[in-house]
N, C-alpha and C. Protein backbone atom coordinates (compact mmCIF):
# COMPACT_ATOMS: atom_id res chain seq x y z
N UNK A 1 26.12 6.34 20.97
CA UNK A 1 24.95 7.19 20.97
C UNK A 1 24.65 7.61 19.53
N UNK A 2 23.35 7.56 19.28
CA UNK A 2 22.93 7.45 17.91
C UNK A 2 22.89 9.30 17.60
N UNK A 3 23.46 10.20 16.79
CA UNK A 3 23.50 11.47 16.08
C UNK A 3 22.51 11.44 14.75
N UNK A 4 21.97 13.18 14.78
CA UNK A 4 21.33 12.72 13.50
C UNK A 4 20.96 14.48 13.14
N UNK A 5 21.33 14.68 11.94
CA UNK A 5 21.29 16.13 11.40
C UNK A 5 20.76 15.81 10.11
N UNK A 6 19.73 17.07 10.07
CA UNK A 6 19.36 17.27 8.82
C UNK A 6 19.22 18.05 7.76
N UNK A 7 19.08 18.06 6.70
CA UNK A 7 19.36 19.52 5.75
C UNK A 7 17.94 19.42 4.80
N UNK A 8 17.09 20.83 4.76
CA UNK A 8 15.95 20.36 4.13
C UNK A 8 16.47 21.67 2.62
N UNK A 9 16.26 21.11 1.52
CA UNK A 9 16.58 22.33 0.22
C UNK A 9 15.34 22.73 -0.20
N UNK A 10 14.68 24.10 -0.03
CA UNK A 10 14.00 24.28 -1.14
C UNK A 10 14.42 24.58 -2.35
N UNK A 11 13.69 24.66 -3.67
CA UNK A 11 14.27 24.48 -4.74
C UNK A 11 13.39 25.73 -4.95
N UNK A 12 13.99 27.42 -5.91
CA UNK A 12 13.13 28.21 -6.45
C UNK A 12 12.29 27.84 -7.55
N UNK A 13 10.94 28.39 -7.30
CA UNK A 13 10.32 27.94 -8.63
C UNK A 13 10.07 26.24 -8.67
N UNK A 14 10.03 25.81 -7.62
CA UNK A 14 9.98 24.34 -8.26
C UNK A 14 8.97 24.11 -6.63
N UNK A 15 8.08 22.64 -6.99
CA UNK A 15 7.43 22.60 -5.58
C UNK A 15 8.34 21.22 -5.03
N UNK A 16 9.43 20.62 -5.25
CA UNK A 16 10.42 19.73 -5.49
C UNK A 16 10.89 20.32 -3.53
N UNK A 17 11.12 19.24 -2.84
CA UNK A 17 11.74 19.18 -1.46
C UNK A 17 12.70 18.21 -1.38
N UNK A 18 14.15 18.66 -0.73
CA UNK A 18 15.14 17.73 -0.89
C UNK A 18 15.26 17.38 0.54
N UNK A 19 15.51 16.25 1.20
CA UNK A 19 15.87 16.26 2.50
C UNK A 19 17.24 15.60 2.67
N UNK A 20 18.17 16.05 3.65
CA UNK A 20 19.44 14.87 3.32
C UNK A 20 19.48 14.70 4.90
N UNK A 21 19.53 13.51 5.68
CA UNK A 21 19.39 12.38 7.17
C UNK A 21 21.28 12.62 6.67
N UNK A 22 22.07 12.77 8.27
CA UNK A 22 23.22 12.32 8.13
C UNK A 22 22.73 11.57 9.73
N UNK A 23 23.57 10.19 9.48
CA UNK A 23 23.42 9.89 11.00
C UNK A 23 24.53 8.64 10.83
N UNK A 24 24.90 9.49 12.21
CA UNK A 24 26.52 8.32 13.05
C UNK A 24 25.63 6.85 14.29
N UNK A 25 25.72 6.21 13.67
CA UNK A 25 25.15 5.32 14.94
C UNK A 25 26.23 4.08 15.15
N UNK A 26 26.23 4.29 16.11
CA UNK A 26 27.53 2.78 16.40
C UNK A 26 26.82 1.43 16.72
N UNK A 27 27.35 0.47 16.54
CA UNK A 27 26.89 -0.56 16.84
C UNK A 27 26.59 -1.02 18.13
N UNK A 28 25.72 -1.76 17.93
CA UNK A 28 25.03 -2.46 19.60
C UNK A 28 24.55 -3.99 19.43
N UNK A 29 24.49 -4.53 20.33
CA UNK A 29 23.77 -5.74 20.22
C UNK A 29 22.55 -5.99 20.65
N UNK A 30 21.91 -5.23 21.09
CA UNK A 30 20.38 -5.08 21.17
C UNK A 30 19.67 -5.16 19.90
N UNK A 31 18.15 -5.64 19.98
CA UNK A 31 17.38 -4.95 19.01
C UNK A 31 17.18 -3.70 18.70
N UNK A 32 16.68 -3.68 17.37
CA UNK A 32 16.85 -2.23 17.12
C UNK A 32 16.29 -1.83 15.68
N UNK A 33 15.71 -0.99 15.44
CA UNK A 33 15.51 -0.58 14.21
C UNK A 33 15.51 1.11 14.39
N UNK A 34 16.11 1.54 12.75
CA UNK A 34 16.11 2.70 12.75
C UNK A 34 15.39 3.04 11.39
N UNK A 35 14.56 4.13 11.68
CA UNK A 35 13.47 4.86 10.69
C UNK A 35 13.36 6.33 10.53
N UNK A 36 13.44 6.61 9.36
CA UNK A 36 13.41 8.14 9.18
C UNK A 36 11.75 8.35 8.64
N UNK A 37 10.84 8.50 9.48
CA UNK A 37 9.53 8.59 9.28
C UNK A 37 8.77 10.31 8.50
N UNK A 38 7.89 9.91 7.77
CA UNK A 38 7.44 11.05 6.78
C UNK A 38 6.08 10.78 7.26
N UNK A 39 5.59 11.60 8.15
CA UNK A 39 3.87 11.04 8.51
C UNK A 39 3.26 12.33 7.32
N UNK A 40 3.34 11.88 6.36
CA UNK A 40 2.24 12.71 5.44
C UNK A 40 0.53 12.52 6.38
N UNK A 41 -0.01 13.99 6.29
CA UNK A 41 -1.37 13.74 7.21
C UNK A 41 -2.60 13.81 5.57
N UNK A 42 -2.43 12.25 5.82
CA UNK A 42 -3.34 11.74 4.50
C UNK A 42 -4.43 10.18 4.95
N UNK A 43 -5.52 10.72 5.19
CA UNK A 43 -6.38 9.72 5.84
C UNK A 43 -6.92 8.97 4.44
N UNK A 44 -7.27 8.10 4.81
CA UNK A 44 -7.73 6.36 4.33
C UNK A 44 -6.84 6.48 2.81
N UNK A 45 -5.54 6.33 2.83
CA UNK A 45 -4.57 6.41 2.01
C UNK A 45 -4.44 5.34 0.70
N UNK A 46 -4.32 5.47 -0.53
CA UNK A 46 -3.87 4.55 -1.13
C UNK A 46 -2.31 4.77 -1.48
N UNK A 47 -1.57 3.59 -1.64
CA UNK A 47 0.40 3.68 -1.79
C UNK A 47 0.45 2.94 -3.07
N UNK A 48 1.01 3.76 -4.15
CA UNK A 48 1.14 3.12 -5.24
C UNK A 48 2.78 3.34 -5.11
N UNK A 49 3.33 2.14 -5.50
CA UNK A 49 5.06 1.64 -5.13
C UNK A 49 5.51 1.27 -6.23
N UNK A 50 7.09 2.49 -6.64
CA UNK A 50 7.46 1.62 -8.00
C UNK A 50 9.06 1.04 -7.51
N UNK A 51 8.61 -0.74 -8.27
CA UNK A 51 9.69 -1.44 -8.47
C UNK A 51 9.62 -2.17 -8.98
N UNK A 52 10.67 -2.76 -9.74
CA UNK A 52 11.08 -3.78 -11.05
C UNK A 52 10.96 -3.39 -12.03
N UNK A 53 10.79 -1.64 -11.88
CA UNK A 53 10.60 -1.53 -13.19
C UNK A 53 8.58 -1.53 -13.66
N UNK A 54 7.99 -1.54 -12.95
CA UNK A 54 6.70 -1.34 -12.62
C UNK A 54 6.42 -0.39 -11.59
N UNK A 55 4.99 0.24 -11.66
CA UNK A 55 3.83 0.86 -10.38
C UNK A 55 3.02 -0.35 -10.04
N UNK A 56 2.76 -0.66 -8.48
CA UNK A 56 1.27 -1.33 -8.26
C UNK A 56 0.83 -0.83 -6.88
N UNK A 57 -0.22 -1.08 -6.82
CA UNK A 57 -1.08 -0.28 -5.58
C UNK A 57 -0.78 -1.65 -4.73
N UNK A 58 -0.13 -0.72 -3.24
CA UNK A 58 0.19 -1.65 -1.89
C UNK A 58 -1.41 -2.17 -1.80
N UNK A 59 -1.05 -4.00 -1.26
CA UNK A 59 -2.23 -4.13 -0.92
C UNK A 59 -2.82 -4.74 -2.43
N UNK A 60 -3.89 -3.73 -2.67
CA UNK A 60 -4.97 -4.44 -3.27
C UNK A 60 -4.07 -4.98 -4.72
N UNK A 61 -2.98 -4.52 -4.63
CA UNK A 61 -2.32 -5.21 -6.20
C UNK A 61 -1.44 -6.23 -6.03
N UNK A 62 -1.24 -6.69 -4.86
CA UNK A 62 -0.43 -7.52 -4.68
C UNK A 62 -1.03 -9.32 -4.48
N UNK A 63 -0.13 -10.06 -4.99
CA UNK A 63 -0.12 -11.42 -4.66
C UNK A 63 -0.40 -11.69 -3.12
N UNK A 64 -1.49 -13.22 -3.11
CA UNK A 64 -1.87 -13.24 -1.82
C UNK A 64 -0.30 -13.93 -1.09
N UNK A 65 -0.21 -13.08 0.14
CA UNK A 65 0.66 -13.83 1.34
C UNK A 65 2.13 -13.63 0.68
N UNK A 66 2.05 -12.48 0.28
CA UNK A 66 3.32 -11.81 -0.13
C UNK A 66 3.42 -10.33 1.11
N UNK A 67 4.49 -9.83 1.57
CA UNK A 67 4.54 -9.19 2.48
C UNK A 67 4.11 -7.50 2.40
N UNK A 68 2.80 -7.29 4.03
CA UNK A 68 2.19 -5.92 3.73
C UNK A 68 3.62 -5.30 4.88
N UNK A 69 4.32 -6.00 5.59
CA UNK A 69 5.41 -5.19 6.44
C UNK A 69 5.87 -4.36 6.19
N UNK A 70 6.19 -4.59 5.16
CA UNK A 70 7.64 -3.98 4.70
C UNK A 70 7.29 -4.07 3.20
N UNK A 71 7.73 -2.50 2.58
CA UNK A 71 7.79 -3.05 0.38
C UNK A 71 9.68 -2.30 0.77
N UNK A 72 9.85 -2.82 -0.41
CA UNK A 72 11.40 -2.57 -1.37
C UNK A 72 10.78 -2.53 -2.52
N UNK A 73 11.11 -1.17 -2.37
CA UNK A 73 10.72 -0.28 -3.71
C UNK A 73 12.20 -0.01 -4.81
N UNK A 74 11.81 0.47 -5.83
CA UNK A 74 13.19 1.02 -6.85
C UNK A 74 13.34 2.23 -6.11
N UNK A 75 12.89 3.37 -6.30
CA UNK A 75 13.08 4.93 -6.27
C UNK A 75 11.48 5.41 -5.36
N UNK A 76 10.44 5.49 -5.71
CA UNK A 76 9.23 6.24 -5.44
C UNK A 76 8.42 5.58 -4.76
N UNK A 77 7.65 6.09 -4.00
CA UNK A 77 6.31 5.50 -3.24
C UNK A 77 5.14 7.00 -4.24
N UNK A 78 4.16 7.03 -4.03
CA UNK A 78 3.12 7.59 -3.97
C UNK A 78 2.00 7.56 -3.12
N UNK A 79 1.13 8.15 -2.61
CA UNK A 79 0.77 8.46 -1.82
C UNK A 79 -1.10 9.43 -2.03
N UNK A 80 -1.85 8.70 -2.18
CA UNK A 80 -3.19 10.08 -2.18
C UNK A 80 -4.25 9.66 -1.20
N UNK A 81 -4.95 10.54 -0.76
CA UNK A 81 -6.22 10.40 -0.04
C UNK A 81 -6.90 11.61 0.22
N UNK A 82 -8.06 11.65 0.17
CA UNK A 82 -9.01 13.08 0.47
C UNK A 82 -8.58 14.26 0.05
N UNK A 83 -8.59 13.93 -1.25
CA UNK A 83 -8.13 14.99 -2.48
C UNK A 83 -6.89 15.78 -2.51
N UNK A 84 -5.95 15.02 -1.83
CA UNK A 84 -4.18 15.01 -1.02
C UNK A 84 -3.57 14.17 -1.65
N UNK A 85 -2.20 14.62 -2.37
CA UNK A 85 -1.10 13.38 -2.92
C UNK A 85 0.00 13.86 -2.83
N UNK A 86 0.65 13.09 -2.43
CA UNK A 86 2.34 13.65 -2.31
C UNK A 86 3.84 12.29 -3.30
N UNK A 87 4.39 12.51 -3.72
CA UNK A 87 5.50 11.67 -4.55
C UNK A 87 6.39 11.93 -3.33
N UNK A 88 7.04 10.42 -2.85
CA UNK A 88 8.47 10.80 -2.36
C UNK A 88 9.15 9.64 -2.88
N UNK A 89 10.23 10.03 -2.93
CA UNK A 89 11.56 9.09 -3.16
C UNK A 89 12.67 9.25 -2.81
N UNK A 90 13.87 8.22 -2.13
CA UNK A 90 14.90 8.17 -1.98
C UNK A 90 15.89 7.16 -3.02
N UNK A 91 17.01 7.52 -2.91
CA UNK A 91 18.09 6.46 -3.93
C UNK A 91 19.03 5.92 -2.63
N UNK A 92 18.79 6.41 -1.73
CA UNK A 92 19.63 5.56 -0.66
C UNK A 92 18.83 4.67 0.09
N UNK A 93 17.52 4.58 0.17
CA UNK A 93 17.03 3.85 1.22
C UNK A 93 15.81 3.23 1.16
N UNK A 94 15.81 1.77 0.44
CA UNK A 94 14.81 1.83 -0.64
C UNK A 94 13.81 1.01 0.17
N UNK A 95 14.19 0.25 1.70
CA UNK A 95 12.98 -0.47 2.08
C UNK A 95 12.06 0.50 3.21
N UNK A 96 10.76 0.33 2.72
CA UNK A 96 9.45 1.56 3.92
C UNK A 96 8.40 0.48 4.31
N UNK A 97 7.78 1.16 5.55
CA UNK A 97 6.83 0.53 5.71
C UNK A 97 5.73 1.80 5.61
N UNK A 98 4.71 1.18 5.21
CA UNK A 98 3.35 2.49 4.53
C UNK A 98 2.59 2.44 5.82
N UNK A 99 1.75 3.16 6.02
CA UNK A 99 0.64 3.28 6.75
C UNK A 99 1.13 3.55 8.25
N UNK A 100 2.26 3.34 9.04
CA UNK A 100 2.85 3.21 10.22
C UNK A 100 3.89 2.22 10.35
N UNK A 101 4.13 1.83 11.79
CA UNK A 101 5.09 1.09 11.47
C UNK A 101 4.56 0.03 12.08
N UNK A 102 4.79 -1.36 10.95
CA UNK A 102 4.66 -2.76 10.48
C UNK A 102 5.16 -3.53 11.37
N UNK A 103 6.88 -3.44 11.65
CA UNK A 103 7.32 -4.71 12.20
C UNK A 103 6.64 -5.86 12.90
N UNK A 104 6.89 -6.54 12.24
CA UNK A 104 6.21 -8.02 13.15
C UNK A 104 5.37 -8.02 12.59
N UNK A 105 4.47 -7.79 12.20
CA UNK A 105 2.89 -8.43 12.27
C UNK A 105 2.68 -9.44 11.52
N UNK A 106 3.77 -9.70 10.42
CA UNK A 106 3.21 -10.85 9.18
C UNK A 106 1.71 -10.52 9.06
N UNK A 107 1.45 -9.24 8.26
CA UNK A 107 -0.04 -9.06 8.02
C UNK A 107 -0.37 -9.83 6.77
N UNK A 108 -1.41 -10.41 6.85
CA UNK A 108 -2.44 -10.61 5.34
C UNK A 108 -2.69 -9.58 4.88
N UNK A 109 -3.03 -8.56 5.07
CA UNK A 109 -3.36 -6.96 4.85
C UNK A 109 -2.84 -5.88 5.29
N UNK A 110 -2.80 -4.46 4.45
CA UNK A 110 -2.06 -3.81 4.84
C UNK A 110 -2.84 -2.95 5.71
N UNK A 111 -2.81 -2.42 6.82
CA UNK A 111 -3.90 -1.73 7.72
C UNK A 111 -2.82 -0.29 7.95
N UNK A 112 -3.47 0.67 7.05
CA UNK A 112 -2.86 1.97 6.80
C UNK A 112 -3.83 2.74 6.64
N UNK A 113 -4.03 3.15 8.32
CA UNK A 113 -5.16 4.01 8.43
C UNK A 113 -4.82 5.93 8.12
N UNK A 114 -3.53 6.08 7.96
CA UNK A 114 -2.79 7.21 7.78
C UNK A 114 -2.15 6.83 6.67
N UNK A 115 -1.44 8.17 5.93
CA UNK A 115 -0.29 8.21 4.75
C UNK A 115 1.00 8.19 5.38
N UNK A 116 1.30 7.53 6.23
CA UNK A 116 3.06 7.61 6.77
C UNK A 116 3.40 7.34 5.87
N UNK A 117 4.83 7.20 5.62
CA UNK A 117 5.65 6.60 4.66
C UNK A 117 7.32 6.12 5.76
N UNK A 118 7.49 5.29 5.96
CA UNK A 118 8.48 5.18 6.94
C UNK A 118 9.93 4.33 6.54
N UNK A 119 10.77 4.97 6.29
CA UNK A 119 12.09 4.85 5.45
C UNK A 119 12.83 3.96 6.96
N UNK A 120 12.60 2.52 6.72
CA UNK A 120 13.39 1.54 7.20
C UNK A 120 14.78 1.67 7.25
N UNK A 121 15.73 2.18 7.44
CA UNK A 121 16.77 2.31 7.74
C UNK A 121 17.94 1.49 7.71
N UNK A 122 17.42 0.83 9.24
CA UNK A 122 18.44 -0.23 9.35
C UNK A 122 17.73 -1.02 10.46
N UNK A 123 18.06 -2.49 10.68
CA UNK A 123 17.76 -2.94 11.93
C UNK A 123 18.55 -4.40 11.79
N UNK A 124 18.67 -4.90 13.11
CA UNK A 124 19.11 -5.98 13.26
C UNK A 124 18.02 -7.07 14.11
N UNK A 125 16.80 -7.27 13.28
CA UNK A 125 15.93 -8.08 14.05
C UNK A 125 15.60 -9.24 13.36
N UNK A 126 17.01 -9.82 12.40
CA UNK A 126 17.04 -10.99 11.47
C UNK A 126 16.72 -12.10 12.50
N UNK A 127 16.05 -12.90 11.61
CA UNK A 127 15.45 -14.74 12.12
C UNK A 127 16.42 -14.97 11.27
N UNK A 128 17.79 -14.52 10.89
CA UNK A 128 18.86 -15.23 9.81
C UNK A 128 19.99 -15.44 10.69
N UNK A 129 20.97 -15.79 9.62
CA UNK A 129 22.16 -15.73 9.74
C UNK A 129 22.94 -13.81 9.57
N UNK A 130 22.51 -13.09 9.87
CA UNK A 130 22.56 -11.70 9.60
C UNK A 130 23.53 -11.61 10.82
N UNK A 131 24.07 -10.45 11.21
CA UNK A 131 25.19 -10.25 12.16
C UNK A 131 24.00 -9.76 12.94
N UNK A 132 24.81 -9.85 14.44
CA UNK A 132 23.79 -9.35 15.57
C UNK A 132 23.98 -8.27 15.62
N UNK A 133 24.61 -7.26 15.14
CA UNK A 133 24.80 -5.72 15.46
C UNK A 133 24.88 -5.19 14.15
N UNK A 134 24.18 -4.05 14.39
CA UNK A 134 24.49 -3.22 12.99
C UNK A 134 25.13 -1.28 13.16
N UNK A 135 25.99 -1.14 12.34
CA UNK A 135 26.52 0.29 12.45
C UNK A 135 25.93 1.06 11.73
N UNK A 136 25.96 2.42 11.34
CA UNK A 136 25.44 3.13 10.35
C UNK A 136 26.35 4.63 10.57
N UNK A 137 26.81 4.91 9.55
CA UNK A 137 27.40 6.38 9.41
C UNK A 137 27.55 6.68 7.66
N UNK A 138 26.34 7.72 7.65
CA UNK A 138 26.29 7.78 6.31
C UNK A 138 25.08 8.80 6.42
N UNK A 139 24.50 9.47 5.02
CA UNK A 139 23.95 10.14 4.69
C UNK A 139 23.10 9.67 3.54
N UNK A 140 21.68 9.71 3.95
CA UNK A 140 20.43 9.07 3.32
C UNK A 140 19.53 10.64 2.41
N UNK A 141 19.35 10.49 1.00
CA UNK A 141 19.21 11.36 0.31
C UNK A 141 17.60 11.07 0.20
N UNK A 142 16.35 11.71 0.31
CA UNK A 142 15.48 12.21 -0.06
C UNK A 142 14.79 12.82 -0.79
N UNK A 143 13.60 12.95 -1.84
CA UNK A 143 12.61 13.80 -2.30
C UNK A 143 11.10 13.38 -2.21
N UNK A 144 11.01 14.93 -2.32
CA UNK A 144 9.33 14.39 -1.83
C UNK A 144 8.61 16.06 -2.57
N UNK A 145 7.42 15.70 -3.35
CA UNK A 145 6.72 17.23 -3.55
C UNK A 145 4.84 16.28 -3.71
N UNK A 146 4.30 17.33 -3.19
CA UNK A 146 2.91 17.35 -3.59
C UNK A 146 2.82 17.56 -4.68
N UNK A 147 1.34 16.89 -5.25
CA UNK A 147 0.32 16.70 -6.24
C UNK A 147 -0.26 16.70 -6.51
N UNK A 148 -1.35 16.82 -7.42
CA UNK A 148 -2.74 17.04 -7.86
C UNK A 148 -2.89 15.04 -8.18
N UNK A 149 -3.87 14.31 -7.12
CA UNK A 149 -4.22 13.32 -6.66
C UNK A 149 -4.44 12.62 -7.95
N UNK A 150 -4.80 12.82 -9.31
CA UNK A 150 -5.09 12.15 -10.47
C UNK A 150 -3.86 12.00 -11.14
N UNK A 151 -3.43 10.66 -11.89
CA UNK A 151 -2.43 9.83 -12.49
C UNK A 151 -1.30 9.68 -11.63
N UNK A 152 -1.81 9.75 -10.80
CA UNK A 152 -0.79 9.01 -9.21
C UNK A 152 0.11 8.17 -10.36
N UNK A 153 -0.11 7.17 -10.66
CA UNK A 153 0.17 5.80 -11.34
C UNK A 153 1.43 6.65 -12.60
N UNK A 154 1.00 7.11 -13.09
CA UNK A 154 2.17 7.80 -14.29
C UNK A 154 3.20 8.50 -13.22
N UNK A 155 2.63 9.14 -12.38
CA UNK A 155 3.82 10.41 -11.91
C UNK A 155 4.77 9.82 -10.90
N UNK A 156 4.03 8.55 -10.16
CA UNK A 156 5.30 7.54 -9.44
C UNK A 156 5.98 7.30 -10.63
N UNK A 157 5.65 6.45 -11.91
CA UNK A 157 6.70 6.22 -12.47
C UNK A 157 7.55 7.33 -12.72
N UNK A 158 7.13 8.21 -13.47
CA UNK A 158 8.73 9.56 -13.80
C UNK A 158 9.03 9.71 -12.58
N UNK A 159 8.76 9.77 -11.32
CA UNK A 159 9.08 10.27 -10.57
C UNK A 159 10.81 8.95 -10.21
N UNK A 160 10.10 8.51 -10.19
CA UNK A 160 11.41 7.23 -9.50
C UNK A 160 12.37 7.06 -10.58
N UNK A 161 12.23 7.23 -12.04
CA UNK A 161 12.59 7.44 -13.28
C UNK A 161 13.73 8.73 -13.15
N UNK A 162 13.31 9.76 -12.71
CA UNK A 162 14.54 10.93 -12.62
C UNK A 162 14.94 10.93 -11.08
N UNK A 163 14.17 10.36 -10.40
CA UNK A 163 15.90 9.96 -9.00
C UNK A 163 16.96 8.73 -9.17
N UNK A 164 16.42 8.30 -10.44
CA UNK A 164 17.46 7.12 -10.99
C UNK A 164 18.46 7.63 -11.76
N UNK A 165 18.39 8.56 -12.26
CA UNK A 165 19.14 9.13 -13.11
C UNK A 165 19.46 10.70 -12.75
N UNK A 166 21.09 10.08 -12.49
CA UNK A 166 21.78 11.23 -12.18
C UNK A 166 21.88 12.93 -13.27
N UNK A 167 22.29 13.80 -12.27
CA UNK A 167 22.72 15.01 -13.28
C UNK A 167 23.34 14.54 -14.18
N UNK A 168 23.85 14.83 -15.36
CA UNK A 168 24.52 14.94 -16.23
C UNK A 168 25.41 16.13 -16.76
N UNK A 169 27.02 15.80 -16.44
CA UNK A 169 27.51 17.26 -16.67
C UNK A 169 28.67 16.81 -17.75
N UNK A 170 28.85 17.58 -18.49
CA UNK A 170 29.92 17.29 -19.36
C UNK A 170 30.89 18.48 -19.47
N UNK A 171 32.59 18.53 -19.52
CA UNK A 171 33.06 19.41 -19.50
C UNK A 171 33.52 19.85 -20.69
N UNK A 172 33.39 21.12 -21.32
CA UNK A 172 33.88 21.21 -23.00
C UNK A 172 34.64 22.58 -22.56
N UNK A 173 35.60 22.71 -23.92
CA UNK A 173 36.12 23.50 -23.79
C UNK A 173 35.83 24.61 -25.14
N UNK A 174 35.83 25.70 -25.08
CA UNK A 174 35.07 26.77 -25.75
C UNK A 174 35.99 27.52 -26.16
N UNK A 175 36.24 28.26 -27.51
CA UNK A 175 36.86 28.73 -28.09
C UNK A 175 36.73 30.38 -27.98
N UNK A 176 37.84 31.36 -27.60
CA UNK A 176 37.34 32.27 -27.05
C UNK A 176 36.99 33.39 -28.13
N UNK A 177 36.62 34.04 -28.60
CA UNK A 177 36.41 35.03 -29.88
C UNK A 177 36.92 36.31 -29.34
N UNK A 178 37.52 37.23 -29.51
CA UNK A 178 37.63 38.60 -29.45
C UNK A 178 37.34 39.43 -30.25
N UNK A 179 36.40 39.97 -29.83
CA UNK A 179 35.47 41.25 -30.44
C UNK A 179 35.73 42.61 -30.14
N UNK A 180 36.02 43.44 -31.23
CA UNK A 180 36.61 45.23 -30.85
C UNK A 180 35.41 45.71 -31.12
């Protein structure tokens, strides 16, 4: 039986949202897919997606008969419509499907009549050599904050840019002074 808890952080002073998915799922041999879905309520949406080290807008930036199912992103999606934008990104879970959910269709186009954003998970619905069952017990890390809808295109990049890059802590040791 599939478990699933969640932890949402606000951050003071910051408009920054952390979400952390823990979920135990055991294996099965059925089909199956699992999705941690973000229905941002954002009508006739554009998804600007960073990966390779690039931003490009789902869809209209892409090569013909390259896949609208599913993107594998680095870190960030973006997200604006009707003067609405939101940045999210995960470092654990990098394949989504935009607009709703895709499976199957082998679209020519991406038909994303909403801003979902839908964090693909896991599934076992390979045409491969892939195992017929899949497990999952682990904890999938999240961020996501609203935006002011202009330079979408710059703020995916920093955005996926600092969930790539961890805190940085260094330990020193400090010399103590005594003062009378």
């Amino acid at each position: 039986m599939l478990e699933a808890e969640h932890t949402v952080t606000l951050h003071r002073d910051s408009p920054l949202i952390d979400l952390a998915v823990r979920i135990d799922k055991p294996a099965r041999l059925e089909p199956e897919s699992i999705f941690v879905a973000f229905p941002w309520a954002i009508a006739g949406p554009e998804f600007l997606v960073e990966t390779a080290g690039a931003v490009f807008a789902a869809d209209t930036e892409q090569l013909p008969d390259t896949s609208r199912d599913w993107y594998f992103l680095q870190h960030a999606v973006g997200v604006r419509g009707g003067g609405a934008a939101v940045l999210w990104g995960s470092v654990d879970a990098p394949l989504v499907q935009l607009g709703g959910f895709q499976t199957g269709r082998w679209a020519r186009r991406l038909d994303a009549p909403a801003g979902h954003i839908n964090s693909w998970v896991m599934n076992n619905l390979h045409f491969t050599n892939f195992a017929a069952r899949q497990e999952f017990h682990g904890t999938l890390r999240y961020r996501f904050r609203p935006i002011a809808p202009g330079g979408l295109r710059d703020a995916v990049r920093a955005f996926g840019e600092d969930l790539a890059l961890p805190l940085q802590a260094r330990a020193v040791t400090l010399g103590a002074e005594r003062v009378e």
